[in-house]
N, C-alpha and C. Protein backbone atom coordinates (compact mmCIF):
# COMPACT_ATOMS: atom_id res chain seq x y z
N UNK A 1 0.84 -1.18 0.00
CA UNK A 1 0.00 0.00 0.00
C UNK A 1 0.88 1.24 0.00
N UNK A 2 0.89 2.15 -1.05
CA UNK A 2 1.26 3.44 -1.23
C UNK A 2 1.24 4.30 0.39
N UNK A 3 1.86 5.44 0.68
CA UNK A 3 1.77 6.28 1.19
C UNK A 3 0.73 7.18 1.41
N UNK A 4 -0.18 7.51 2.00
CA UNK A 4 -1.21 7.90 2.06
C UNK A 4 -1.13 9.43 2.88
N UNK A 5 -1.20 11.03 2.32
CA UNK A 5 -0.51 12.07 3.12
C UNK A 5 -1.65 12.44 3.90
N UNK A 6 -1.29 13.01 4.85
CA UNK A 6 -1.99 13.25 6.34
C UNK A 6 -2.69 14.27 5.87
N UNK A 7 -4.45 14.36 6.15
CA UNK A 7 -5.11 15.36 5.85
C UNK A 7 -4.93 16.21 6.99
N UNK A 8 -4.98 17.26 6.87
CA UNK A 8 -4.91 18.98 7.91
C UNK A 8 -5.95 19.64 7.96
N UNK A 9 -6.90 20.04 8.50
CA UNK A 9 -7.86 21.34 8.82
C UNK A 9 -7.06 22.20 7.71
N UNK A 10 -7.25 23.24 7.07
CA UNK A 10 -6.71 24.25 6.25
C UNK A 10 -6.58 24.09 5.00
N UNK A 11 -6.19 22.40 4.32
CA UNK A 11 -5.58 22.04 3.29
C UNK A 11 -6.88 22.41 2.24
N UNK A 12 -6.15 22.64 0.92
CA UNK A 12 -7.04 22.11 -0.33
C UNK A 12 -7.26 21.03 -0.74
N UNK A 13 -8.33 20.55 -1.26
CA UNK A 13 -8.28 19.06 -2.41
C UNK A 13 -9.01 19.49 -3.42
N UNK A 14 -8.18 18.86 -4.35
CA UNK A 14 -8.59 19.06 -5.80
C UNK A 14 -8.62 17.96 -6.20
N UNK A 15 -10.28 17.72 -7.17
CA UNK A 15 -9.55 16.07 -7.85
C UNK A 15 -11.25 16.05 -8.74
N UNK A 16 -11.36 14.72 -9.11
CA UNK A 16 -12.78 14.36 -10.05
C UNK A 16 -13.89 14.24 -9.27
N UNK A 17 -13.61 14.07 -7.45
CA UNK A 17 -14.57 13.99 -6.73
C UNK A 17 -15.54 15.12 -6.85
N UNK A 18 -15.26 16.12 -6.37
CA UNK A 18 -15.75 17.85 -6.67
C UNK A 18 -15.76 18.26 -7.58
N UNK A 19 -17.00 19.21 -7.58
CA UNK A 19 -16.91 20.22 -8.79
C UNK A 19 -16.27 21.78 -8.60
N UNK A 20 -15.35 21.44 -7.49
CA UNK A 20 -14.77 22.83 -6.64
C UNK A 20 -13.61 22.65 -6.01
N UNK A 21 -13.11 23.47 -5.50
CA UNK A 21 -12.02 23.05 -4.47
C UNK A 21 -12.55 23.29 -3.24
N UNK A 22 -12.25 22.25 -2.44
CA UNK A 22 -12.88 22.55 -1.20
C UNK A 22 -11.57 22.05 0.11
N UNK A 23 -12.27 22.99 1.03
CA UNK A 23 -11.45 23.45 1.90
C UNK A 23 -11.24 22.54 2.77
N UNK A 24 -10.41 22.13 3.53
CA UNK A 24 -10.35 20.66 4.86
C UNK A 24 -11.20 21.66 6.34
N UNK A 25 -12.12 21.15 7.00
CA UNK A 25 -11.99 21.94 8.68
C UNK A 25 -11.99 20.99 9.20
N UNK A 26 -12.34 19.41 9.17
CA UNK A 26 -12.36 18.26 10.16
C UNK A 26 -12.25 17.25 9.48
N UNK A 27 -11.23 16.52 10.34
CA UNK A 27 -10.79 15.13 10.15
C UNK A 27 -10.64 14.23 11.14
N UNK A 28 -11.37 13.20 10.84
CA UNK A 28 -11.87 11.87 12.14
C UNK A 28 -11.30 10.67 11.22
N UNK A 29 -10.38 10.01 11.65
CA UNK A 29 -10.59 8.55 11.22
C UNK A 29 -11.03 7.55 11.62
N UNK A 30 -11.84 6.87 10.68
CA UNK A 30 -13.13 6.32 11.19
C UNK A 30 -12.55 4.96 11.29
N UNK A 31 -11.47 4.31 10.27
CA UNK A 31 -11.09 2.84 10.45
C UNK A 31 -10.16 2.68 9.82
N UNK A 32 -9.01 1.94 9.82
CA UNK A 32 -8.16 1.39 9.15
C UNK A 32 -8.34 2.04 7.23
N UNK A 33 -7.59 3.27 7.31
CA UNK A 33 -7.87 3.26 5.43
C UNK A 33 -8.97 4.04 5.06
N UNK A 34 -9.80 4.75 6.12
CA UNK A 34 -11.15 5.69 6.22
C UNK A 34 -11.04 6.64 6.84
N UNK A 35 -11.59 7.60 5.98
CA UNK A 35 -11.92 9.19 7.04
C UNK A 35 -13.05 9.73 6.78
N UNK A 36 -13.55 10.10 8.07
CA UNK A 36 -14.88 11.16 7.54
C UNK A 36 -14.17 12.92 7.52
N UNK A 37 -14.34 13.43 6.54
CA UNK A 37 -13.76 14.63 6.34
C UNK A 37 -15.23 15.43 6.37
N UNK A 38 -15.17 16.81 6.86
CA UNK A 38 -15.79 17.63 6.54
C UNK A 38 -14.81 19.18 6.00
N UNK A 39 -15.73 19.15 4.52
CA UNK A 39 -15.15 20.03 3.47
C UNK A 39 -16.37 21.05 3.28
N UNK A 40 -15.65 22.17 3.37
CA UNK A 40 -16.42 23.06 2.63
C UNK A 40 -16.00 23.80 1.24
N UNK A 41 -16.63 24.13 0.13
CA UNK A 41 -16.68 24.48 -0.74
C UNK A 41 -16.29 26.38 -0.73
N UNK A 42 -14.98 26.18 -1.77
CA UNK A 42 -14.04 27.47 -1.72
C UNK A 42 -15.16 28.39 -2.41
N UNK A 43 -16.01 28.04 -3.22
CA UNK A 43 -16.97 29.25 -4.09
C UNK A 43 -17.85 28.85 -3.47
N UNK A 44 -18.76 28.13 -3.13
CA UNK A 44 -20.02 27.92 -2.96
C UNK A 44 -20.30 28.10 -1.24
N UNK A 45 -19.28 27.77 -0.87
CA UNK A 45 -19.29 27.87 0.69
C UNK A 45 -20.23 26.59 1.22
N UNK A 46 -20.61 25.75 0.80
CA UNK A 46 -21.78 24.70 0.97
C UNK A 46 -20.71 23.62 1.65
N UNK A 47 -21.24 23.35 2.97
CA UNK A 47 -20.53 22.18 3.91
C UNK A 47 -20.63 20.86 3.66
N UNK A 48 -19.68 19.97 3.17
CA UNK A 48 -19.91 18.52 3.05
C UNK A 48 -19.17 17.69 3.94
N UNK A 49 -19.98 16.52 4.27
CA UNK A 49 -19.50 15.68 5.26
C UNK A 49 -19.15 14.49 4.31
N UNK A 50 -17.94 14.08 3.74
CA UNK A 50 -17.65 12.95 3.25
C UNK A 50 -16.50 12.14 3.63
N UNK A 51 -17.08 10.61 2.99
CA UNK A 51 -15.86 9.78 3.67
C UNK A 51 -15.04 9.27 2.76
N UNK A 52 -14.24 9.30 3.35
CA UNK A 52 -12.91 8.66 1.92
C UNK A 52 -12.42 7.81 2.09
N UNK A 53 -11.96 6.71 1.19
CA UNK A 53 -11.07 5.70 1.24
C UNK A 53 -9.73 6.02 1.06
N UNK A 54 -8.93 5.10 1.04
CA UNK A 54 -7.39 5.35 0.51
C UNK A 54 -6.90 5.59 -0.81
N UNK A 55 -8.23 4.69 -1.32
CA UNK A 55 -7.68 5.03 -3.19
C UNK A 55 -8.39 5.98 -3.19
N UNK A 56 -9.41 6.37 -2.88
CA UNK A 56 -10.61 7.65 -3.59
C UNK A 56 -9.14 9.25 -3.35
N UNK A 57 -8.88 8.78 -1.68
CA UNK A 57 -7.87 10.04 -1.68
C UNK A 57 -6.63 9.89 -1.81
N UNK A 58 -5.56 8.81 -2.73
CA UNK A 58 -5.00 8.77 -3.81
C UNK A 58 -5.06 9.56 -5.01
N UNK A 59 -6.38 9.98 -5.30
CA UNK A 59 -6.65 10.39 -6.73
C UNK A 59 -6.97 11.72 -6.39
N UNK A 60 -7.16 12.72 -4.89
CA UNK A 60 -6.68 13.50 -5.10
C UNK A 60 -5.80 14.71 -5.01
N UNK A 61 -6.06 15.46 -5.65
CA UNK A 61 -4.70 16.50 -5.27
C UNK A 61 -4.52 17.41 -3.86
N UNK A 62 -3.72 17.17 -2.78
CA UNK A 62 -3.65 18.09 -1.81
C UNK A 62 -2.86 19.39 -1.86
N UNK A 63 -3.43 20.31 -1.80
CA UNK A 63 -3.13 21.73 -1.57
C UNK A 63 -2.95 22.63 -0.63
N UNK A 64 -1.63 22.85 -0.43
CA UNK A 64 -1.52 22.93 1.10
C UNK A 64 -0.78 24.69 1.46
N UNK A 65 -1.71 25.98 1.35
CA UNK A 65 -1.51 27.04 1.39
C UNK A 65 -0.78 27.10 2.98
N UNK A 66 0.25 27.23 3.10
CA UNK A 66 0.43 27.51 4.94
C UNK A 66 1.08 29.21 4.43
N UNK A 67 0.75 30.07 4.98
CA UNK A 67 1.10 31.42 5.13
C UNK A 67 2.42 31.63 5.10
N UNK A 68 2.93 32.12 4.46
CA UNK A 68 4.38 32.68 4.51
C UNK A 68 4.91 34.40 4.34
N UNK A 69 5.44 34.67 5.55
CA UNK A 69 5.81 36.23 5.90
C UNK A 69 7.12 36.53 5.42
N UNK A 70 7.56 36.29 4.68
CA UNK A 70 9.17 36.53 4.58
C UNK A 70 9.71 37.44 2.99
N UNK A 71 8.37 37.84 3.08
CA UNK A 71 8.61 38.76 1.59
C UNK A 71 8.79 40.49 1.89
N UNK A 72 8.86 41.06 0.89
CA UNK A 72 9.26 42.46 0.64
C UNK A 72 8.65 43.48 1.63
N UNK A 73 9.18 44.07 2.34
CA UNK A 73 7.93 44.85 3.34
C UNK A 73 7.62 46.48 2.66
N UNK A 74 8.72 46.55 2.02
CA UNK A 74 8.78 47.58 1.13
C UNK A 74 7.98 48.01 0.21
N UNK A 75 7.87 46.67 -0.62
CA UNK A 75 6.54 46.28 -1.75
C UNK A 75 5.51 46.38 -0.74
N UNK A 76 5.32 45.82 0.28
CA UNK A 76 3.74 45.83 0.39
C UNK A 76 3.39 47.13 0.94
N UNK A 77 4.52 48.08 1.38
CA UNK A 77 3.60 49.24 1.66
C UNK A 77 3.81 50.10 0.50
N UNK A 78 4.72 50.18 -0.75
CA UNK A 78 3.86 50.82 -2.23
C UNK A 78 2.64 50.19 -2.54
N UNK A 79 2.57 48.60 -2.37
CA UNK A 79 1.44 48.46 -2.96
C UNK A 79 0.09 49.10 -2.07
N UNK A 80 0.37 48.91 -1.39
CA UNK A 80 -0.99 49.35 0.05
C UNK A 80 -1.35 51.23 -0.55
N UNK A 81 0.07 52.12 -0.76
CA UNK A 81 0.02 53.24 -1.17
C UNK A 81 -0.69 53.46 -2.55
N UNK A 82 -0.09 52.66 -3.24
CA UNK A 82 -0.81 52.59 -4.61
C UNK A 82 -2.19 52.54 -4.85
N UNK A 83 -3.00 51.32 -3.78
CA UNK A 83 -4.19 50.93 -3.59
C UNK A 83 -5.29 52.38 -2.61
N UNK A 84 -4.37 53.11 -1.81
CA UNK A 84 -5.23 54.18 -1.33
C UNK A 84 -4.99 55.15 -2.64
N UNK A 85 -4.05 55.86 -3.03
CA UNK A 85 -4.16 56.39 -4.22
C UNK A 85 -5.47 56.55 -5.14
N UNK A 86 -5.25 55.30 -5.49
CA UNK A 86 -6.40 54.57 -6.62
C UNK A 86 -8.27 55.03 -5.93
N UNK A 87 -8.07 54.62 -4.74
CA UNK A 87 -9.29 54.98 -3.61
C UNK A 87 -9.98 56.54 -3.85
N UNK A 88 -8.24 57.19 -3.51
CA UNK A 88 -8.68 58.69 -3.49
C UNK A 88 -8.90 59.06 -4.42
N UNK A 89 -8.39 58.98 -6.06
CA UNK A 89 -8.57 59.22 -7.33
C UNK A 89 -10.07 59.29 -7.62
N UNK A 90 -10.15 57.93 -7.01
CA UNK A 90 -11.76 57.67 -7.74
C UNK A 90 -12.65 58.16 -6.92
N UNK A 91 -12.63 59.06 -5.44
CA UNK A 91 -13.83 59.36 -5.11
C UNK A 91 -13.54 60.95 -5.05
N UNK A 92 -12.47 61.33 -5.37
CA UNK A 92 -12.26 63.03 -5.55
C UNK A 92 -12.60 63.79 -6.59
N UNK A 93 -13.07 64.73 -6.89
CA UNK A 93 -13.91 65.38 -8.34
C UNK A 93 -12.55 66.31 -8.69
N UNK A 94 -11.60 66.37 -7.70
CA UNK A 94 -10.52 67.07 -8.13
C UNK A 94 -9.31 66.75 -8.74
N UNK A 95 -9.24 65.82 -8.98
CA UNK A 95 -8.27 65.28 -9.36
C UNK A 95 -8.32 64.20 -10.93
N UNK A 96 -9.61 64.63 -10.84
CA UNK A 96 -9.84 64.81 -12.64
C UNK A 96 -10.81 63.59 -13.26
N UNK A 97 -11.75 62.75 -11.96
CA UNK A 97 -12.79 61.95 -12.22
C UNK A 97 -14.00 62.27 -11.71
N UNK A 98 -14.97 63.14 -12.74
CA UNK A 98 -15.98 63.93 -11.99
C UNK A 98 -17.14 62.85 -11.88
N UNK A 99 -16.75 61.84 -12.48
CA UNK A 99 -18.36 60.83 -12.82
C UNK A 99 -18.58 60.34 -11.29
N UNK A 100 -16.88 59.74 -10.62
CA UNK A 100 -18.09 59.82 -9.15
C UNK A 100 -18.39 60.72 -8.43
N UNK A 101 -18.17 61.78 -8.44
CA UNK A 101 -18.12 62.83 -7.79
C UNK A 101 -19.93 62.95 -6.79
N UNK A 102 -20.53 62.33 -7.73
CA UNK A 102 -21.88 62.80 -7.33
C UNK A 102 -22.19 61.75 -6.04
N UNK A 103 -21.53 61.26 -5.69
CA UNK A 103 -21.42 60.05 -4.18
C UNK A 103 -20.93 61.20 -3.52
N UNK A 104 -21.16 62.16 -3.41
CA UNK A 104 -20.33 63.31 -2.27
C UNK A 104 -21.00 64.17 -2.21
N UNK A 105 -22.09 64.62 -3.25
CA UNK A 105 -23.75 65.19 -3.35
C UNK A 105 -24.22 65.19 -1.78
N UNK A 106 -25.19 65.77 -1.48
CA UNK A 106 -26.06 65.96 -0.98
C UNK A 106 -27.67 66.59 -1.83
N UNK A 107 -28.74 66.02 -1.51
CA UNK A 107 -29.49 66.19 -2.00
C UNK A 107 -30.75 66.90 -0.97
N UNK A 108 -30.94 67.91 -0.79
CA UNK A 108 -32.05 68.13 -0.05
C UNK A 108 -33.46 67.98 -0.50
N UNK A 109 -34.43 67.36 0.28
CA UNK A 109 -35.69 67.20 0.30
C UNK A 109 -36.53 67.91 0.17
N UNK A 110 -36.45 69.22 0.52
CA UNK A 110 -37.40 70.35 0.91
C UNK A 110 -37.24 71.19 -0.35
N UNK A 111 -36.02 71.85 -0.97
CA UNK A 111 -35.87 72.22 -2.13
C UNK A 111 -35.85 71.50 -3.40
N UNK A 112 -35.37 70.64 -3.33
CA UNK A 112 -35.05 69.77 -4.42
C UNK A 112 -33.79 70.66 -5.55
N UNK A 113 -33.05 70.66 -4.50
CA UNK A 113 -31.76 71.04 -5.27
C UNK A 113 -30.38 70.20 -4.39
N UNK A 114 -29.35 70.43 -5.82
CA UNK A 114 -28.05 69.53 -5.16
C UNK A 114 -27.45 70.25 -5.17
N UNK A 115 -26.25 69.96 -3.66
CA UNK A 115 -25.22 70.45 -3.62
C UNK A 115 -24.01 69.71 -3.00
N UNK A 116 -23.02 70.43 -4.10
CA UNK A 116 -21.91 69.48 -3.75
C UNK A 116 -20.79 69.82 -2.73
């Protein structure tokens, strides 16, 4: 019998079982070569309780996102800058995008006039 890799709370699986990727949150083994997994669905969000054999989860793919901090800190605060930028651009009438501008309107009731 092949190697069989240890399912995790967190992991992905991908394979012909699903029509999705779905997410690991619980793992019970139920017997020798069996697990009841409960997966939830990465788009659909819909909770499934299924059980797997050894060959069924042979066939499929584990995906295993664990977080990693060890990148640019530099980059992420242009990008973070870039992303408020973009924010302020689009809700300022001054800076040369008047179409949203009118989200900054006020409209009174009593006159029925706008002001910006």
């Amino acid at each position: 019998m092949e190697s069989i890799p240890a399912l995790r709370s967190g992991q992905i699986l991908k394979g012909p079982l699903f029509n999705e990727l779905m997410r690991v949150e619980t793992v019970e083994a139920i017997d020798e070569g069996y697990w009841a997994v409960g997966l939830v669905g990465t788009k659909s969000s819909q909770h499934r309780e299924v059980f797997l054999s050894a060959r069924e989860l042979a066939e499929l793919t584990i995906l295993d996102f664990s977080g990693q901090f060890n990148g640019d800190a530099r980059l992420f605060r242009l990008g973070l800058q870039a992303y408020a930028l973009g924010i302020a651009y689009e809700f300022d009438p001054y800076l040369g995008c008047p179409s949203l501008a009118l989200t900054r309107c006020r409209t009174s009731s009593k006159r029925f006039t706008t002001t910006c």
